[in-house]
Protein backbone atom coordinates (compact mmCIF):
# COMPACT_ATOMS: atom_id res chain seq x y z
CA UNK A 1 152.93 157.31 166.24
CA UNK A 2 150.64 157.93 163.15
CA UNK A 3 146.87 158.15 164.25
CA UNK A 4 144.95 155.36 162.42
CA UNK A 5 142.21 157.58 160.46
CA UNK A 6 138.50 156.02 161.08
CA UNK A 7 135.42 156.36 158.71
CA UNK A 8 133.61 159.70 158.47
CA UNK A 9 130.86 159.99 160.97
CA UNK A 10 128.10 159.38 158.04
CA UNK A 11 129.42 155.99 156.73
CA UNK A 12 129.54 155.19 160.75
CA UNK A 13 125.94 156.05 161.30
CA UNK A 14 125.13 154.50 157.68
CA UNK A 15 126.79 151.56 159.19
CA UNK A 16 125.28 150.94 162.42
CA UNK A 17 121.93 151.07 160.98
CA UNK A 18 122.38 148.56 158.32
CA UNK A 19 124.20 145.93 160.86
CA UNK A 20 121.27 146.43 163.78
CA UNK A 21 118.85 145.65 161.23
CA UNK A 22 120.81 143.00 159.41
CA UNK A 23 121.58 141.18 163.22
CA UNK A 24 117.68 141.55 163.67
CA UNK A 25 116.63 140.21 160.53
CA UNK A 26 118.95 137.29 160.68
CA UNK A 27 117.55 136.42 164.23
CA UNK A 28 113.86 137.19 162.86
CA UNK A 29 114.87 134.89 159.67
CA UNK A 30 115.94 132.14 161.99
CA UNK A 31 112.96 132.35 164.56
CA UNK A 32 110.57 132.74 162.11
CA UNK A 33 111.78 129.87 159.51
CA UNK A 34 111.86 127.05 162.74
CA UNK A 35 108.89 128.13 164.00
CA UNK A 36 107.34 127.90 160.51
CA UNK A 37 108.90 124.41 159.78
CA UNK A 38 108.02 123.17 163.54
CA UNK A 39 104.44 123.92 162.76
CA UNK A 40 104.51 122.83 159.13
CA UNK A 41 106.08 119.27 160.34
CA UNK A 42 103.35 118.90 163.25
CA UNK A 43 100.72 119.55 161.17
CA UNK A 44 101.83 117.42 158.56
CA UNK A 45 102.36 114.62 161.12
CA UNK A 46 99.16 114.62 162.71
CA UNK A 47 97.82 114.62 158.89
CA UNK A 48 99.62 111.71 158.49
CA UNK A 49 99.07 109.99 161.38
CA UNK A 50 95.42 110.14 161.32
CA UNK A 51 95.28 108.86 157.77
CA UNK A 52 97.28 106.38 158.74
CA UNK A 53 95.08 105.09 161.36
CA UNK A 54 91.96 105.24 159.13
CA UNK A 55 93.63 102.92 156.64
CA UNK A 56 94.71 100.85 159.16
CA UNK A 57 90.97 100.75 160.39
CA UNK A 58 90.39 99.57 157.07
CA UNK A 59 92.57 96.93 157.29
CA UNK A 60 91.31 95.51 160.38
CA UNK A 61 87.65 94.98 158.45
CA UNK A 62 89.40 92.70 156.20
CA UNK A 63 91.74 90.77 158.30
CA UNK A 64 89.42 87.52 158.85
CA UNK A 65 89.25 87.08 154.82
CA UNK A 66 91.23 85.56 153.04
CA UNK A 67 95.00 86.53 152.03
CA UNK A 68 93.75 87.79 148.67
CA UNK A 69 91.32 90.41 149.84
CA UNK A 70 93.91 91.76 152.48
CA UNK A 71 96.36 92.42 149.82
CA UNK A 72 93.74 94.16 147.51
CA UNK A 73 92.70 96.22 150.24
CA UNK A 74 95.84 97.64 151.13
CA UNK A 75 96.69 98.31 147.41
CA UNK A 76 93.58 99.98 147.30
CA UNK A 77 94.29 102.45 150.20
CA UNK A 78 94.33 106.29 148.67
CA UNK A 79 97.58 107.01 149.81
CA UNK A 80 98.84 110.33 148.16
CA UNK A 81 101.49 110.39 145.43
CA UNK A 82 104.90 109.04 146.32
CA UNK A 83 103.85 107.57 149.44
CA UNK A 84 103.19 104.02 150.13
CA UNK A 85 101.29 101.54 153.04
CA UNK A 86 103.02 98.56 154.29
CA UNK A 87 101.06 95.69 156.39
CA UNK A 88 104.01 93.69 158.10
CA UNK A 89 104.65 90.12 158.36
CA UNK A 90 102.58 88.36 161.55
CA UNK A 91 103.41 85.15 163.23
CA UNK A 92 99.02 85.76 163.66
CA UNK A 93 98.98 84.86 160.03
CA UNK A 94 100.72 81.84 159.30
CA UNK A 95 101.75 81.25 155.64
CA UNK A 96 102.23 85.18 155.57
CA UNK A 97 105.83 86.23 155.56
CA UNK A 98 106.34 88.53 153.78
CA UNK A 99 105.27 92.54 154.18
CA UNK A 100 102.59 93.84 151.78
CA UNK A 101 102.81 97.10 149.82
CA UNK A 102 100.58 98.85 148.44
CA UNK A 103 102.39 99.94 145.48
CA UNK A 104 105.71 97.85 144.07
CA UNK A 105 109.54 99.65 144.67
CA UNK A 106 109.89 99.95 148.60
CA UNK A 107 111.07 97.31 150.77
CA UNK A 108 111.42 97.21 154.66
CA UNK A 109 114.59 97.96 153.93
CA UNK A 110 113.51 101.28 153.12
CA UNK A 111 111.69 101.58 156.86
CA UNK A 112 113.43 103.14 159.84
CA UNK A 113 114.65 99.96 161.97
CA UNK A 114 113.45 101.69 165.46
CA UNK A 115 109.91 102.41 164.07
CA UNK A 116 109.85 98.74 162.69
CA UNK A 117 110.74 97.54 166.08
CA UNK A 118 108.42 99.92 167.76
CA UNK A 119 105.30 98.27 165.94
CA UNK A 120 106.81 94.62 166.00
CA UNK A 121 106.86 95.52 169.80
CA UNK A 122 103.13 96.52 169.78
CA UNK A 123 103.33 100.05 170.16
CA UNK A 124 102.56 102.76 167.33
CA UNK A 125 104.92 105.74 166.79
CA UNK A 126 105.84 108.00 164.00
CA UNK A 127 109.31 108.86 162.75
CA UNK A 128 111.18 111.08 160.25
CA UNK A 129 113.51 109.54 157.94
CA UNK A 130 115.11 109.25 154.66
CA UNK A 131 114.96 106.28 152.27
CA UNK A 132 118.21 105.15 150.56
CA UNK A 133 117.51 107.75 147.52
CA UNK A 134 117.21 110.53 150.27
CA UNK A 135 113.79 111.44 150.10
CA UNK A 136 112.35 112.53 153.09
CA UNK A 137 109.28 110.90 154.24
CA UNK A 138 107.16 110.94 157.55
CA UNK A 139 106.61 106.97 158.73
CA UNK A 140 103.51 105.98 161.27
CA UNK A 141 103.24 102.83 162.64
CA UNK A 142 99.99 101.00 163.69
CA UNK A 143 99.86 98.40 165.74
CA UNK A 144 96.42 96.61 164.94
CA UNK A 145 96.35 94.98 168.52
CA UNK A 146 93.14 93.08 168.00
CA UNK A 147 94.94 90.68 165.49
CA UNK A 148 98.18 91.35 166.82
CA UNK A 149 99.63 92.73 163.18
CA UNK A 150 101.65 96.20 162.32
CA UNK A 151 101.09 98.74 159.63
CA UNK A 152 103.28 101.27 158.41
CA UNK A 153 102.42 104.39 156.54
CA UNK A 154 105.37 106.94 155.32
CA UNK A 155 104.05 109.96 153.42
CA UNK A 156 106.53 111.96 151.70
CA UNK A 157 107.69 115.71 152.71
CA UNK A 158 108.40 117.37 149.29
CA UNK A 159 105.66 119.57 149.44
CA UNK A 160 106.50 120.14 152.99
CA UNK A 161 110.21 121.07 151.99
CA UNK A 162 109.37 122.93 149.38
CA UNK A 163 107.10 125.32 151.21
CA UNK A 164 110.34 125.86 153.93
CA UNK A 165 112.50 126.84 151.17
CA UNK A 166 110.12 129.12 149.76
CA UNK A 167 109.53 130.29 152.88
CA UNK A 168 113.77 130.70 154.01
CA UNK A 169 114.01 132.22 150.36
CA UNK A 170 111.35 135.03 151.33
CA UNK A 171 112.98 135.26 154.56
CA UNK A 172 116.47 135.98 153.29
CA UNK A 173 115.77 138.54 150.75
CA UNK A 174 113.50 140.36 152.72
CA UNK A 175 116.26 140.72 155.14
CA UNK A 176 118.50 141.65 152.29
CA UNK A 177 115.52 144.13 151.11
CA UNK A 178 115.37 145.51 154.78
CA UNK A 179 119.01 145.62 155.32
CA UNK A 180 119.17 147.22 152.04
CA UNK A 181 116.83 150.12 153.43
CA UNK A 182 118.22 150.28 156.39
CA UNK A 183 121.55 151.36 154.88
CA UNK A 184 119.38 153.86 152.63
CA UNK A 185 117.48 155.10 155.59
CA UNK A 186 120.65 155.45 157.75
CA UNK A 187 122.55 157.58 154.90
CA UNK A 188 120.02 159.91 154.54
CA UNK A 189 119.65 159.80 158.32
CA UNK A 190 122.79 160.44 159.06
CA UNK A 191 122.95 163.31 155.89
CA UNK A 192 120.15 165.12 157.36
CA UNK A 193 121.79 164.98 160.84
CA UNK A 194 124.80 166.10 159.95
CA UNK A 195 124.00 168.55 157.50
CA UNK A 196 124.34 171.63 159.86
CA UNK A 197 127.62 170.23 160.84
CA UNK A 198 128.68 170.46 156.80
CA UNK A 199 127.09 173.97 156.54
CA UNK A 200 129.22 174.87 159.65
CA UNK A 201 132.15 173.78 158.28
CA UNK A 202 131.40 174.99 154.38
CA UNK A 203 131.11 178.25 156.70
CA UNK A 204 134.52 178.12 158.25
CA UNK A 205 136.14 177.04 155.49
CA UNK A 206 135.04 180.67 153.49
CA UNK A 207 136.00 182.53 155.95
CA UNK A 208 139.76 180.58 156.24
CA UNK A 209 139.73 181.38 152.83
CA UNK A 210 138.65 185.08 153.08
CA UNK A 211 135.37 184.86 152.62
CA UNK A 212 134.35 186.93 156.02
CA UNK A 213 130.92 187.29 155.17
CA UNK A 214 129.88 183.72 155.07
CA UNK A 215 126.97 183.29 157.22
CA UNK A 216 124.62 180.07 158.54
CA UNK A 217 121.15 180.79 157.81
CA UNK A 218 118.50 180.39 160.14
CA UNK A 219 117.22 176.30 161.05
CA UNK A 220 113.58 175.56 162.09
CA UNK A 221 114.79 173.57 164.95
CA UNK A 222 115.56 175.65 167.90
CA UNK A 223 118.78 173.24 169.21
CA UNK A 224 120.59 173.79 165.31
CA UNK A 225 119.40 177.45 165.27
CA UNK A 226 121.24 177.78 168.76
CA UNK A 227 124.17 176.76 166.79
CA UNK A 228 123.73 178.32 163.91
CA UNK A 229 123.15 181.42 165.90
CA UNK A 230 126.06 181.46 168.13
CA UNK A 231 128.32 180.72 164.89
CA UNK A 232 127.17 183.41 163.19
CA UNK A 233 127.50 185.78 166.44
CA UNK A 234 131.91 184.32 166.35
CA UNK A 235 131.76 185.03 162.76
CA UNK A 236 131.22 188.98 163.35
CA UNK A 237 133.06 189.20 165.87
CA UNK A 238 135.99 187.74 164.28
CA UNK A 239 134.80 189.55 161.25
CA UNK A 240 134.78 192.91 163.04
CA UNK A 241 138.10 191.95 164.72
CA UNK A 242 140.01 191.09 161.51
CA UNK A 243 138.43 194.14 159.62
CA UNK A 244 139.55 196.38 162.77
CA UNK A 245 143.05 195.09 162.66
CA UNK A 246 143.14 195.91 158.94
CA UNK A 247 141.85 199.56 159.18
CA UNK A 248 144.81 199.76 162.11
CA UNK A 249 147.99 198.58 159.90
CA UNK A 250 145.94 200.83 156.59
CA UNK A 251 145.98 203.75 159.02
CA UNK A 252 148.99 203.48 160.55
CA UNK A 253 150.67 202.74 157.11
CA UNK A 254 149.26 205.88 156.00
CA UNK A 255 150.17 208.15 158.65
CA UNK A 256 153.31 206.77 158.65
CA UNK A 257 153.98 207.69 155.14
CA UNK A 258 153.78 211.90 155.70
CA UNK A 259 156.93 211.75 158.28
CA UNK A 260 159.00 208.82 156.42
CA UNK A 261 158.38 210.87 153.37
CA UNK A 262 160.21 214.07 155.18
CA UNK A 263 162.52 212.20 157.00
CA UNK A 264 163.57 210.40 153.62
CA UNK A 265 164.13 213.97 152.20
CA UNK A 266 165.98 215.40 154.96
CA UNK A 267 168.20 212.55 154.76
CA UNK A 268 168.85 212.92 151.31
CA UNK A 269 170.11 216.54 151.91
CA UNK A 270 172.57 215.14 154.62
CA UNK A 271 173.68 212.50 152.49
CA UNK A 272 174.66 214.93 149.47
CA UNK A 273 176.69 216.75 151.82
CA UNK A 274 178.20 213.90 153.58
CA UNK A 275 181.94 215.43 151.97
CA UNK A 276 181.31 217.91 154.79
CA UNK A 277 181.15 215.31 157.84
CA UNK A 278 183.44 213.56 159.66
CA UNK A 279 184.28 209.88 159.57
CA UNK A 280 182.21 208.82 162.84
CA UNK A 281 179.13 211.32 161.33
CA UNK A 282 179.48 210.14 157.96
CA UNK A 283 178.85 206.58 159.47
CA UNK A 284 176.20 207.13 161.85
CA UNK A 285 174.30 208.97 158.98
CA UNK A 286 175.13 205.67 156.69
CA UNK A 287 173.21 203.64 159.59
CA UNK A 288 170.06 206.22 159.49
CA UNK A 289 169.98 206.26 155.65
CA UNK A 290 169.92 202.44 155.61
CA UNK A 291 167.03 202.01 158.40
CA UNK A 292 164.99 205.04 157.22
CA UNK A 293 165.15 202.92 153.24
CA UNK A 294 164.08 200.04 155.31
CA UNK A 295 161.58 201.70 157.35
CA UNK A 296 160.18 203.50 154.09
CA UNK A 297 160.30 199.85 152.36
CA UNK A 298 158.14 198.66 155.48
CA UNK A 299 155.59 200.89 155.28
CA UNK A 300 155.54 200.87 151.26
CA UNK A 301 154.55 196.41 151.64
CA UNK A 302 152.36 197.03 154.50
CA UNK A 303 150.47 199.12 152.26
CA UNK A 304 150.47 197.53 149.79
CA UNK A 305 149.42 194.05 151.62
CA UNK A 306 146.39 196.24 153.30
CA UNK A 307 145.25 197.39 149.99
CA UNK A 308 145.82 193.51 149.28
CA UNK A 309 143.95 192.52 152.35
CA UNK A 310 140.87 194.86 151.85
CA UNK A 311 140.34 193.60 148.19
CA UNK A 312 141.35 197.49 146.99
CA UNK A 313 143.25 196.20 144.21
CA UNK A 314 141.73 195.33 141.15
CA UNK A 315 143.18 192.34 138.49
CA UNK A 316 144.34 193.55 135.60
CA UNK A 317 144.60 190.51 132.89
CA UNK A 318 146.23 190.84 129.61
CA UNK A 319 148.16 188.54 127.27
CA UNK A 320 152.06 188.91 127.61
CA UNK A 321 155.13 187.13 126.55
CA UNK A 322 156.72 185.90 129.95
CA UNK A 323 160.17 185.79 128.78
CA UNK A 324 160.49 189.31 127.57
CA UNK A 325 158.38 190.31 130.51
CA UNK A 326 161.40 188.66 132.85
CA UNK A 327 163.83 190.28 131.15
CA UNK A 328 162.28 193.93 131.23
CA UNK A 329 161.84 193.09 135.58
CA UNK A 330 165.54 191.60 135.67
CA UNK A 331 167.36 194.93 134.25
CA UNK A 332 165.03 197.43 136.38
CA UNK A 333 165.86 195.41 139.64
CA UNK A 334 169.78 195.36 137.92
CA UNK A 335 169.95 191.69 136.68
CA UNK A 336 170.36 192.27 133.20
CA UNK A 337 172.99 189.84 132.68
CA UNK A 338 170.80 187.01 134.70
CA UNK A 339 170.07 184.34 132.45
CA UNK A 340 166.55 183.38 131.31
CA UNK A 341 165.80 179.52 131.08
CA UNK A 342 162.74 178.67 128.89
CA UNK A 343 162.13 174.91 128.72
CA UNK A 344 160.80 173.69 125.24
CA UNK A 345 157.32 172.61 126.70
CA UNK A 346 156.84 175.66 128.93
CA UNK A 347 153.78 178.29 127.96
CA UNK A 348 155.63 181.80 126.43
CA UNK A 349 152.38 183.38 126.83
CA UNK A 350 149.75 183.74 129.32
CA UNK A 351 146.49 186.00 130.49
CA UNK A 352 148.37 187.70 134.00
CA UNK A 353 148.57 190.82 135.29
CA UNK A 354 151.52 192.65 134.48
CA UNK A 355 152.37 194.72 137.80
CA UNK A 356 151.70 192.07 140.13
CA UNK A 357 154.02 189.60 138.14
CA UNK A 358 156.58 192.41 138.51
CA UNK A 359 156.16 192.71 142.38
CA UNK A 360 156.35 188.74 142.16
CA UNK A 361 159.45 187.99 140.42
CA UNK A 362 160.95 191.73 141.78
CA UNK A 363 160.57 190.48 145.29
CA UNK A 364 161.73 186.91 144.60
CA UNK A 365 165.05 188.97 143.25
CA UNK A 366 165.65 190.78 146.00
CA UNK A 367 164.88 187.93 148.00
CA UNK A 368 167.56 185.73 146.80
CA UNK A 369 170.11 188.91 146.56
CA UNK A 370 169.52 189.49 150.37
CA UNK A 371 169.69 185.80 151.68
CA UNK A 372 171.13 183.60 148.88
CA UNK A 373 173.75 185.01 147.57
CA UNK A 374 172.62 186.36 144.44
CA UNK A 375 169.86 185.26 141.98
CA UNK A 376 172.04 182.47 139.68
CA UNK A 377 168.87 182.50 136.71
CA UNK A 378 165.59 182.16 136.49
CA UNK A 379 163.81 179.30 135.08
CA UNK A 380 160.48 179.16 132.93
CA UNK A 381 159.20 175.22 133.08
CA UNK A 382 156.05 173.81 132.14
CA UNK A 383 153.47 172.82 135.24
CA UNK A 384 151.87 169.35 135.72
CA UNK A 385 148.55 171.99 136.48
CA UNK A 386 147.25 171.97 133.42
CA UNK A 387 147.24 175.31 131.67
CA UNK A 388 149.48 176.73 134.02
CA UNK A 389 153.21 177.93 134.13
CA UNK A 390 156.19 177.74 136.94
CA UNK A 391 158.66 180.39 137.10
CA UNK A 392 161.05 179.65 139.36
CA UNK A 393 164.42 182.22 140.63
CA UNK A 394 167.50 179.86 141.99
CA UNK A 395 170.17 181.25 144.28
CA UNK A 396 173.16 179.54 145.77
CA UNK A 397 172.92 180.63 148.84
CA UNK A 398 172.40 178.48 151.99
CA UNK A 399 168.84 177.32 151.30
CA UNK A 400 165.87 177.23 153.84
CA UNK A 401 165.09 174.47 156.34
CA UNK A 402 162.46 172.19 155.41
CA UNK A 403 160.18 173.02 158.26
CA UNK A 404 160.19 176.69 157.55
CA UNK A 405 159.31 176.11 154.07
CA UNK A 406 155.73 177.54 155.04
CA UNK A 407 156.24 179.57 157.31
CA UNK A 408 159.16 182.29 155.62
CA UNK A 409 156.12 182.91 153.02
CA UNK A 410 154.31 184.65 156.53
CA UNK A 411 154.13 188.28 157.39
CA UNK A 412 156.91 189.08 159.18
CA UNK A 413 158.52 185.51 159.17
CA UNK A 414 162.42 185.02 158.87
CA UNK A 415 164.22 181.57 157.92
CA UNK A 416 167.18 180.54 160.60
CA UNK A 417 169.68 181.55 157.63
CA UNK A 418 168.38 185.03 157.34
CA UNK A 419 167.43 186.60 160.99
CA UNK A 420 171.05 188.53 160.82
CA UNK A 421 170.18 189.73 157.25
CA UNK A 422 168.53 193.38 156.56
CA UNK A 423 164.71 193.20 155.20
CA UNK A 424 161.21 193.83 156.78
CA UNK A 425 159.88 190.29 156.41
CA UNK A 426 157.27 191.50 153.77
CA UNK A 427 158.64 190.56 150.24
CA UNK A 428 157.81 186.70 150.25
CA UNK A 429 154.74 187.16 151.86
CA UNK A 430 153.69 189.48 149.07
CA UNK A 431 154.94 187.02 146.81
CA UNK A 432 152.38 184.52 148.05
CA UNK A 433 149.57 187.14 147.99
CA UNK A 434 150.15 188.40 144.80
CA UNK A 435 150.26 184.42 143.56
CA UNK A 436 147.52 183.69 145.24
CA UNK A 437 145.07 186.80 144.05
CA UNK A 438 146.53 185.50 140.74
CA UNK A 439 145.21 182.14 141.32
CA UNK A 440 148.54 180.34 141.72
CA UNK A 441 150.73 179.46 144.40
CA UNK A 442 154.12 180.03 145.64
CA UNK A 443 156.29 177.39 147.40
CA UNK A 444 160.43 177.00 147.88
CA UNK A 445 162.20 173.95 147.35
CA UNK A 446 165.92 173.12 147.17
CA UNK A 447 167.96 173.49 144.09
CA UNK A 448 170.30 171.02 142.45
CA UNK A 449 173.85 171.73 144.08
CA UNK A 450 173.15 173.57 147.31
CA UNK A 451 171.10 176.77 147.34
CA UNK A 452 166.97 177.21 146.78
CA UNK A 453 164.58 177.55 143.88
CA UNK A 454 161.44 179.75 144.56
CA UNK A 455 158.84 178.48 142.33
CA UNK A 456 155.89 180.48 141.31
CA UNK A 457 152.88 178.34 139.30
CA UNK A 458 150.57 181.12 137.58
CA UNK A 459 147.59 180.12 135.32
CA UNK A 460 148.37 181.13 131.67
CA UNK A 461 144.54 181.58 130.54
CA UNK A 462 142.25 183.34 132.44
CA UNK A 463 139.75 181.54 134.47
């Protein structure tokens, strides 16, 4: 089952910060906008209502004139703009049926029913509604009990509305603004908390690579200079450890070299006189020749890959022609009849260095002589890597596995095809040093019609 991959740890934190203070700036937004508007509409009702009652005091001084003064006064009322005053029809007046405004346009139509019944009834009350062009106004209702006679007041809430949308505008973009710095805040949070993670693995990552002397420095805070510490304290040690291991193979390599070197000469003496052995000698010394070659070959790689390993051998760049450069490796190694691909687009020339190409593609030949069958040609493509070139050797032999493509480019790795073959396990493994040092890389793949190509990509200019 594939493991679903999650965000990195820094978009997580970056995240979490932005949503707590996103949930509490919506919940602040909402608390804060009702409780504003509550207040705003409270106050503005009490405003209204005790307006309302002082025009309806004024009003009640005119009420035992005549039907002419009562309508002047309440067309004289200061009402603000867009509001309006209505003194409703009273069975106490007779002759009067009809409401008075004090400005021409509404009707009772216009007037909440309830509040309207509410006065008719001889109570007062106040009421929020909408008029049939939905404006929103605030209605009080006066009953003037001494005459027995109603009066309605509605003052509009534009202003009112208009300050609660200001105020919900505010509200939302400074929760944007906030959110907006909480997401800042959190990423450079969560960067400064994790940056001696990052330095730990920058760390580990040079010394996968070879780097061993990649170090943490030193952190004021005495939890991350714990860490840094104890990192630093593994990194010797494995430092020491690896370096040890490398002075053993050097050493033993080179003390191993004195006595192969005599054995390999006393052999050779027996072997020129193997005319004067018998059959079952003359094979028993055919088995020591061929291990003490082997064992010579051994000790020749591990050598070499020590020197590799210890950075003792320097890069020699210079420009060559790849093709003729093939050819000269193919005859030494006894493939001078191997034939030499060159694809139109493919780089002729390129900045390498000469003996380590020649351990490359001499190893890849012996390679495919020893477990395919025989090198069938060798092929010189261009590389999707720009400025770079892939020479590849193909064999027929019968291939390699696709889960030990990796692993036969090890030290001392075999493929399932080859563990009943002669070799020391070196020569690929070589092959991917020598690429690598080279900066390239060295992989195996399977070739068209059974068998294996070992491709080699090489950088053609020098970096």
């Amino acid at each position: 089952m594939a493991r679903r991959r999650s965000l990195p740890l820094s978009t997580r934190v970056t995240l979490f910060f932005g949503a707590m203070v996103m949930l509490g700036g919506i919940a602040l937004t909402v608390a804060t906008f009702f409780f504003a508007r509550n207040s705003l509409l409270d106050q503005r009702v009490i405003t209204a209502q005790q307006a309302a009652i002082g025009h309806a005091q004024e009003i009640e001084s005119v009420l035992d004139g005549d039907s002419e003064d009562i309508k002047t006064t309440v067309q004289d009322l200061e009402i603000e703009s867009e509001g309006y005053g209505a003194l409703l029809p009273s069975p106490s007046f007779p002759g009067r049926d009809r409401a008075i405004f004090s400005r021409q346009g509404p009707s009772l139509g216009d007037l909440p029913a309830s509040l309207l019944e509410t006065v008719v009834a001889g109570q007062s009350g106040q009421q929020i509604f909408a008029d049939a062009d939905g404006e929103t106004f605030v209605g009080v209702g006066i009953n003037v009990r001494s005459w027995d006679i109603g009066y309605i007041e509605a003052v509009p809430l534009e202003t009112t509305e208009r300050t609660l949308r200001i105020l919900a505008t505010a509200l939302i973009v400074g929760s944007i603004l906030a959110t907006m710095l909480a997401l800042f805040f959190g990423y450079t949070t969560s960067r400064r908390l994790l940056r001696p993670l990052s330095n730990v693995a920058d760390a580990a990552g040079e010394i996968a690579s070879g780097t061993l002397g990649a170090r943490l420095d030193e952190e004021t805070d005495p939890d991350l200079n714990r860490l840094a510490g104890s990192f630093n304290e593994m990194a010797d040690a494995v430092e020491e450890r690896i370096s040890r291991e490398q002075r053993f193979a050097s050493d033993v390599s080179h003390e191993l070299r004195s006595p192969i070197t005599a054995l390999t000469a006393a052999i050779e003496v027996l072997d020129a006189r193997r005319d004067e052995l018998d059959e079952r000698t003359r094979q028993a010394l055919d088995v020591v020749v061929g291990q003490i070659r082997r064992f010579n070959d051994m000790v020749i790689d591990l050598l070499e890959l020590s020197r590799i390993d210890a950075n003792a051998t320097d890069i020699n760049r210079e420009p060559v022609d790849i093709v003729e450069l093939c050819d000269r490796v193919s005859q030494r190694y006894g493939y001078g009849d191997l034939p030499i691909e060159v694809h139109r687009r493919a780089e002729r020339r390129a900045m390498i260095d000469r003996l380590r190409f020649e351990r490359i593609l001499g190893n890849l030949l012996d390679n495919a002589t020893a477990h395919g069958d025989g090198p069938t040609r060798i092929a010189i493509e261009p590389s999707p890597v720009r400025r770079c070139v892939q020479i590849a050797v193909e064999d027929t032999g019968p291939g390699v596995a696709a889960g030990e493509r990796t692993r036969i480019f090890e030290r001392f790795a075999r493929g399932s095809a080859a563990r009943n073959r002669i070799g020391t396990g070196l020569g690929l493994a070589l092959v991917a040093e020598h690429a690598l040092a080279l900066g390239g890389e060295a992989w195996v793949e399977d070739r068209a019609g059974g068998g294996a190509r070992f491709v080699v990509r090489l950088p053609t200019e020098e970096e």
